[in-house]
Protein backbone atom coordinates (compact mmCIF):
# COMPACT_ATOMS: atom_id res chain seq x y z
CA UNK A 1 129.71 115.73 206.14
CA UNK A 2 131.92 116.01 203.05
CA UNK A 3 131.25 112.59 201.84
CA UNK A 4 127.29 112.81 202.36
CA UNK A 5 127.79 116.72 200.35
CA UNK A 6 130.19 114.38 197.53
CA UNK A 7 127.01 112.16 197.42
CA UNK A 8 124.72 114.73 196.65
CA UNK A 9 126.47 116.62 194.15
CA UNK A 10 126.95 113.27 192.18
CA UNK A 11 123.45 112.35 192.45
CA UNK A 12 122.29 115.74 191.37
CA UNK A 13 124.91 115.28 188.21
CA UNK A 14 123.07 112.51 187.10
CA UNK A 15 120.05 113.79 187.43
CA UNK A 16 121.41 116.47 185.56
CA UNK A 17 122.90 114.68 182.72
CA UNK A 18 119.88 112.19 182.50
CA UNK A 19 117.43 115.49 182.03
CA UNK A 20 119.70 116.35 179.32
CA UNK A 21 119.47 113.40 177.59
CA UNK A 22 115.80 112.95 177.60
CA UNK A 23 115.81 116.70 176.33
CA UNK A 24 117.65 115.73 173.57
CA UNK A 25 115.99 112.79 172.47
CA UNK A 26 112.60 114.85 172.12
CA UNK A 27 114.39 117.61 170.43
CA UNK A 28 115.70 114.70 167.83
CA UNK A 29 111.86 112.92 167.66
CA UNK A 30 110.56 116.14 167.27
CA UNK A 31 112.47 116.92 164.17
CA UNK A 32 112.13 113.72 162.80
CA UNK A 33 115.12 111.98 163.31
CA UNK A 34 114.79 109.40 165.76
CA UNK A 35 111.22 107.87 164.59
CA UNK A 36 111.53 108.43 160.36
CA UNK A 37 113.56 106.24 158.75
CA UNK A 38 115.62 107.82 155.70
CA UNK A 39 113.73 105.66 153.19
CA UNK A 40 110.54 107.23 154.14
CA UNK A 41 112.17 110.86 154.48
CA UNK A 42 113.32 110.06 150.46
CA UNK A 43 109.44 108.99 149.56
CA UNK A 44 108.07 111.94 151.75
CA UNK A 45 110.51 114.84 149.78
CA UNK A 46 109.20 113.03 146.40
CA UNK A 47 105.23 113.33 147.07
CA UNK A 48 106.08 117.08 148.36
CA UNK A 49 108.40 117.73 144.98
CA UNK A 50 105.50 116.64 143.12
CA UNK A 51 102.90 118.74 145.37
CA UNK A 52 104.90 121.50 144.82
CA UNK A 53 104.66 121.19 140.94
CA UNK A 54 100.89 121.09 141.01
CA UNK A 55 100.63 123.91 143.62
CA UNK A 56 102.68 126.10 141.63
CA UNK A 57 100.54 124.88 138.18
CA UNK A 58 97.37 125.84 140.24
CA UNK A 59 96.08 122.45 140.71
CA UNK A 60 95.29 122.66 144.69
CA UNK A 61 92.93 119.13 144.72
CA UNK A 62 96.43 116.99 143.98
CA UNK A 63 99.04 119.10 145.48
CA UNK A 64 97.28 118.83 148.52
CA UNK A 65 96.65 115.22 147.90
CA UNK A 66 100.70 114.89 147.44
CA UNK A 67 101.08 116.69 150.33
CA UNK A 68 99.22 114.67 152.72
CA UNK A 69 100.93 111.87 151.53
CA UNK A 70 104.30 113.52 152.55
CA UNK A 71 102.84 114.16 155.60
CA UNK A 72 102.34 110.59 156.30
CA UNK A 73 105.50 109.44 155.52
CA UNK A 74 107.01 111.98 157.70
CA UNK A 75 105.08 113.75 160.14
CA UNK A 76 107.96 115.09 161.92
CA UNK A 77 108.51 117.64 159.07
CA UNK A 78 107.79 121.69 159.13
CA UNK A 79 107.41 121.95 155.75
CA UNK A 80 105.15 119.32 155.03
CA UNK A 81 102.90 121.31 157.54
CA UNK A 82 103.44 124.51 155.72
CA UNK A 83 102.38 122.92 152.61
CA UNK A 84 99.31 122.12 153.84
CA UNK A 85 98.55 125.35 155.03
CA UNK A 86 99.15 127.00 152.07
CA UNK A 87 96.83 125.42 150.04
CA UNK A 88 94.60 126.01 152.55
CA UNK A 89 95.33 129.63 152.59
CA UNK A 90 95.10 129.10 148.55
CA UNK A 91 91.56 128.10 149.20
CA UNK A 92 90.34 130.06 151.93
CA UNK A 93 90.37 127.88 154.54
CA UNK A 94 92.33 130.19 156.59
CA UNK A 95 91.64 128.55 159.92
CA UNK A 96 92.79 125.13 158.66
CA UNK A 97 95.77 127.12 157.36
CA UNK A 98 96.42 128.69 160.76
CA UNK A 99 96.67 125.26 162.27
CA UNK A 100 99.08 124.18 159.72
CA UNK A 101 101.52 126.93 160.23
CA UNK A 102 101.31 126.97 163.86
CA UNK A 103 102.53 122.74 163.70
CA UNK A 104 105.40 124.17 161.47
CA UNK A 105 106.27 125.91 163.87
CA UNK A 106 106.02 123.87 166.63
CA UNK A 107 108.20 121.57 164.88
CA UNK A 108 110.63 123.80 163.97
CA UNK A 109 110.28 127.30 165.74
CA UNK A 110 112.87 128.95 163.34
CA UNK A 111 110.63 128.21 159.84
CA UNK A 112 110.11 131.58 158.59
CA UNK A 113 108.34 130.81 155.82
CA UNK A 114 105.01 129.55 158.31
CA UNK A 115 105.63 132.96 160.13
CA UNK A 116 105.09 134.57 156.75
CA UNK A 117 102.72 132.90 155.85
CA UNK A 118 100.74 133.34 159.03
CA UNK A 119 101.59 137.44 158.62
CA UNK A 120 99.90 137.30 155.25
CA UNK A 121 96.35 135.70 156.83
CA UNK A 122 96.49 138.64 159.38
CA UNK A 123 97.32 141.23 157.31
CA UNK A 124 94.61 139.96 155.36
CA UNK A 125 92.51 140.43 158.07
CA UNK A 126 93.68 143.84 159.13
CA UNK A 127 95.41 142.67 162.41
CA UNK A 128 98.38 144.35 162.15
CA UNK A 129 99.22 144.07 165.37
CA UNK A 130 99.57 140.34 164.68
CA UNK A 131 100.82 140.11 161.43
CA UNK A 132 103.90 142.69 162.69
CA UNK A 133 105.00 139.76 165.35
CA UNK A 134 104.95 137.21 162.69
CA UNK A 135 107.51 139.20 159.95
CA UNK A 136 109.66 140.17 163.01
CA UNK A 137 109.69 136.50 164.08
CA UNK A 138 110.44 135.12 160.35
CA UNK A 139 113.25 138.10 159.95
CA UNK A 140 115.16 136.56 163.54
CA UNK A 141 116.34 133.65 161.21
CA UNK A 142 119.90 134.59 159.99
CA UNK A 143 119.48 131.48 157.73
CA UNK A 144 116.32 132.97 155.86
CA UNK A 145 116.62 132.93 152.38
CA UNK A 146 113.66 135.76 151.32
CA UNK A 147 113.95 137.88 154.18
CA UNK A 148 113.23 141.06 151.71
CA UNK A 149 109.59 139.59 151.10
CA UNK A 150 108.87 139.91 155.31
CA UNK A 151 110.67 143.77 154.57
CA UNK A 152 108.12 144.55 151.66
CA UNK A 153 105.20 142.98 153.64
CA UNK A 154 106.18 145.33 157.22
CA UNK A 155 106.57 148.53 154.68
CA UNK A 156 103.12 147.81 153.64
CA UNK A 157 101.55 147.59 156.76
CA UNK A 158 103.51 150.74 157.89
CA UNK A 159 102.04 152.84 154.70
CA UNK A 160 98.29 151.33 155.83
CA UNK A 161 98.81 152.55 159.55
CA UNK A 162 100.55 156.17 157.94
CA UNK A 163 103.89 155.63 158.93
CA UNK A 164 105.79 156.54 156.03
CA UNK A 165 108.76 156.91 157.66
CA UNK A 166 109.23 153.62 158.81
CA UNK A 167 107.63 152.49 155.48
CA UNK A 168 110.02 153.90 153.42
CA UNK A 169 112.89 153.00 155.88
CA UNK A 170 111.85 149.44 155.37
CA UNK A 171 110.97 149.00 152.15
CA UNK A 172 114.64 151.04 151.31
CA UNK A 173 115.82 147.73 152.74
CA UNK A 174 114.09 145.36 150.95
CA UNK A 175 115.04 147.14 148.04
CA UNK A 176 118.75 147.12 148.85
CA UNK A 177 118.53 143.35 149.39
CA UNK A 178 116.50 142.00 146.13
CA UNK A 179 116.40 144.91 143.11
CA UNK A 180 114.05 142.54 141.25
CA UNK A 181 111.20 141.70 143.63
CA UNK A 182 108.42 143.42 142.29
CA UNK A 183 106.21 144.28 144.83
CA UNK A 184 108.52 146.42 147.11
CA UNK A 185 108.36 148.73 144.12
CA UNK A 186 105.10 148.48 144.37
CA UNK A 187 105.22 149.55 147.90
CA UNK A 188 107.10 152.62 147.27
CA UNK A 189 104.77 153.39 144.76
CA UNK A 190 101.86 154.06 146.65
CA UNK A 191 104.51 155.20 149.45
CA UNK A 192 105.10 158.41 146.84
CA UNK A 193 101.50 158.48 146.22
CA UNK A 194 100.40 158.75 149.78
CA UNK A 195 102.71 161.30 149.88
CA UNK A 196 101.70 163.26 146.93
CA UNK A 197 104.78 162.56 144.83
CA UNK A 198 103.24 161.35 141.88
CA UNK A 199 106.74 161.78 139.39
CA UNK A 200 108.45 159.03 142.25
CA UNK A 201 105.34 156.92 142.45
CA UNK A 202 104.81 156.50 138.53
CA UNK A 203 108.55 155.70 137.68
CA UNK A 204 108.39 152.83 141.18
CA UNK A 205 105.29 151.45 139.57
CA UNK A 206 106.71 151.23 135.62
CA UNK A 207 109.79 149.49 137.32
CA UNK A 208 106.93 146.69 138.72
CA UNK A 209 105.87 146.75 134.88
CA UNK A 210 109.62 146.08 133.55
CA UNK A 211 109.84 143.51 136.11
CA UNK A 212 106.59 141.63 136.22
CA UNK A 213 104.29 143.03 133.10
CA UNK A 214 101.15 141.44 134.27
CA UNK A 215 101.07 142.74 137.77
CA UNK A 216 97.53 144.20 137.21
CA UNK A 217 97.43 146.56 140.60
CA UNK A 218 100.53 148.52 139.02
CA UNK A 219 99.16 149.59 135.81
CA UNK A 220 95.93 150.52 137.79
CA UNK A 221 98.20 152.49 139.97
CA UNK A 222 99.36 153.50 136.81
CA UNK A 223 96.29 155.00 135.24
CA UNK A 224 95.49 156.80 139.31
CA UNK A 225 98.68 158.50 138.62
CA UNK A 226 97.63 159.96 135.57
CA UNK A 227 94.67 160.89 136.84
CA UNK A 228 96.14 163.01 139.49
CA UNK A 229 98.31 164.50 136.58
CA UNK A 230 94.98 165.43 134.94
CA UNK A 231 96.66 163.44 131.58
CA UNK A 232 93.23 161.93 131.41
CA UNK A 233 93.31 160.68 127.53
CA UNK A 234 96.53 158.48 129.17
CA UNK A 235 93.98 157.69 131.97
CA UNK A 236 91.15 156.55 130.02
CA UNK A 237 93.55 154.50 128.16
CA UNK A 238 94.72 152.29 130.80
CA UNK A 239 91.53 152.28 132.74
CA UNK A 240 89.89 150.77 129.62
CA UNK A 241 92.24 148.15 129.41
CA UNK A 242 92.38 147.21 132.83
CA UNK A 243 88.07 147.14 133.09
CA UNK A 244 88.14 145.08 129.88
CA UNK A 245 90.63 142.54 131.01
CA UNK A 246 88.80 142.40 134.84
CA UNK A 247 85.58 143.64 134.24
CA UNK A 248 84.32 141.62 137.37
CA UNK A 249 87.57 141.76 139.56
CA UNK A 250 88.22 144.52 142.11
CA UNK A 251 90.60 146.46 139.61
CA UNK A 252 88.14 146.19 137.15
CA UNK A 253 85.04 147.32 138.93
CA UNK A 254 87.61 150.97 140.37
CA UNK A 255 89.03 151.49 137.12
CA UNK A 256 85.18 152.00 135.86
CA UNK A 257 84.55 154.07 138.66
CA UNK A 258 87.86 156.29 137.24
CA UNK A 259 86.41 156.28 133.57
CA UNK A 260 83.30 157.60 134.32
CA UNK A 261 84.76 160.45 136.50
CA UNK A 262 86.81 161.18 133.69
CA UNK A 263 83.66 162.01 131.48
CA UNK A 264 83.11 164.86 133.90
CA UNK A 265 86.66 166.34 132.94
CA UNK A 266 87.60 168.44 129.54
CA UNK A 267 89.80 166.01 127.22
CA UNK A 268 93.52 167.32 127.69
C-alpha cells in the first residue's frame, strides 16, 4: 500500500513540475523572450524611438507608421501596443485605441501607462465608474514612475461627481509627490472654485501659469475668477485675449459668452 501511495505522489510531482514548466515557458513567450531574438528587440526599440519623436512633434501618419514597424519586429511587447493606441486615441479612434491598450495589458498586466491611458478614454466619456478601476489598477504598480498623473486624474473625477473631500485628499497627494505637474494645480483650482474659495482657486491656477504659461483652460479659469470678484475690467481683459487667440475653440466660444455678460455690469 505504501509503495503504490510512493507511486502516486511521484507521479503527481511530475505532473506538478511539468505544469510548472509549461507555465513558465508561456509566461517567457508571452513577454517576448523565448520567440524575439535580441537583434530584432534592438531594431524594434529604434522604429519606436523614432515613433516617439514624431508623436511627440505631432506627426501621427509616421509615428504610427514607426510604430507598426516595432510592432512587427516584436509583437511580444506592451509598449509597442500602447503606442499604437495612443495615436489612436490622438486621432479619435478610440475603439482601435481600446484594443491596443487592452493587448498591453494582456502582455504585461502591470503596464500602467495602458491603464491610464484607457482611464483617460472613459473619463472622456463620462464613465467614471470605469475610468476609477483603471487609475486604481495603474496606481497597484510600486514600479510606476508618474503615479501623481493617475492622483490628478482620480481628484478630477472626484470634483465632477462632488466629492471634494476625496478630491482634495487626492489631489493633496499628487501634489506632495510632483510640485511641478501642472494640472493638479489645476485641479485644486476649480476644487476652491466649486467650493466658493475664489482667493485659493486664483493663486492654484497662477501657479499652472508659472509652470506651464500656455495652459489656455487656466487663464480662462483665470478671467471666471475675476468675474466672481466682480473685477470685471481684469475680466474683460483676459476674456479678450483668450476669444482672440481661440475664437473657434471651446475656451474661446465661453470666454465670449463672459464678455458679453460683462456689458450688462457697471465698469469697476
Amino acid at each position: 500500500m505504501f509503495k503504490k501511495m510512493s507511486g502516486l505522489i511521484k507521479r503527481f510531482r511530475f505532473f506538478y513540475l511539468f505544469i510548472i514548466a509549461v507555465g513558465v515557458f508561456a509566461a517567457l513567450s508571452g513577454c517576448g523572450i523565448a520567440q524575439v531574438s535580441k537583434k530584432d528587440q534592438l531594431k524594434s526599440n529604434l522604429y519606436y524611438g523614432l515613433g516617439a519623436g514624431f508623436y511627440r512633434n505631432g506627426n501621427f501618419v509616421k509615428s504610427m507608421q514607426e510604430f507598426i514597424r516595432a510592432k512587427a519586429l516584436n509583437p511580444n511587447s506592451a509598449k509597442n501596443y500602447n503606442a499604437i493606441g495612443m495615436v489612436y486615441m490622438e486621432t479619435d479612434r478610440e475603439n482601435k485605441a481600446i484594443l491596443n491598450f487592452k493587448k498591453a495589458i494582456k502582455i504585461n498586466p502591470r503596464f500602467s501607462d495602458s491603464y491610464y491611458n484607457l482611464a483617460i478614454i472613459y473619463i472622456k466619456k463620462k464613465n467614471y465608474k470605469q475610468a476609477k478601476i483603471y487609475l486604481k489598477k495603474a496606481l497597484k504598480n510600486p514600479f510606476y514612475n508618474r503615479p501623481f498623473e493617475s492622483y490628478t486624474e482620480l481628484g478630477k473625477i472626484y470634483i465632477a461627481e462632488k466629492k471634494f473631500k476625496k478630491a482634495k485628499k487626492i489631489l493633496t497627494i499628487s501634489k506632495l509627490m510632483d510640485k511641478r505637474y501642472f494640472l493638479t494645480y489645476y485641479y485644486l483650482g476649480n476644487y476652491y472654485l466649486a467650493k466658493g474659495k475664489l482667493d485659493e482657486s486664483m493663486n492654484n491656477f497662477r501657479k499652472v501659469l508659472s509652470l506651464n504659461a500656455f495652459f489656455v483652460p487656466a487663464r480662462y479659469k483665470e478671467g471666471v475668477v475675476y468675474f466672481k470678484q466682480k473685477k470685471y475690467d481684469k475680466a474683460k481683459k483676459i476674456f479678450i485675449s483668450v476669444y482672440n487667440e481661440n475664437k473657434l475653440g471651446k475656451y474661446g466660444i465661453k470666454s465670449f459668452d463672459y464678455l458679453k455678460k460683462i456689458i450688462l455690469y457697471p465698469n469697476k
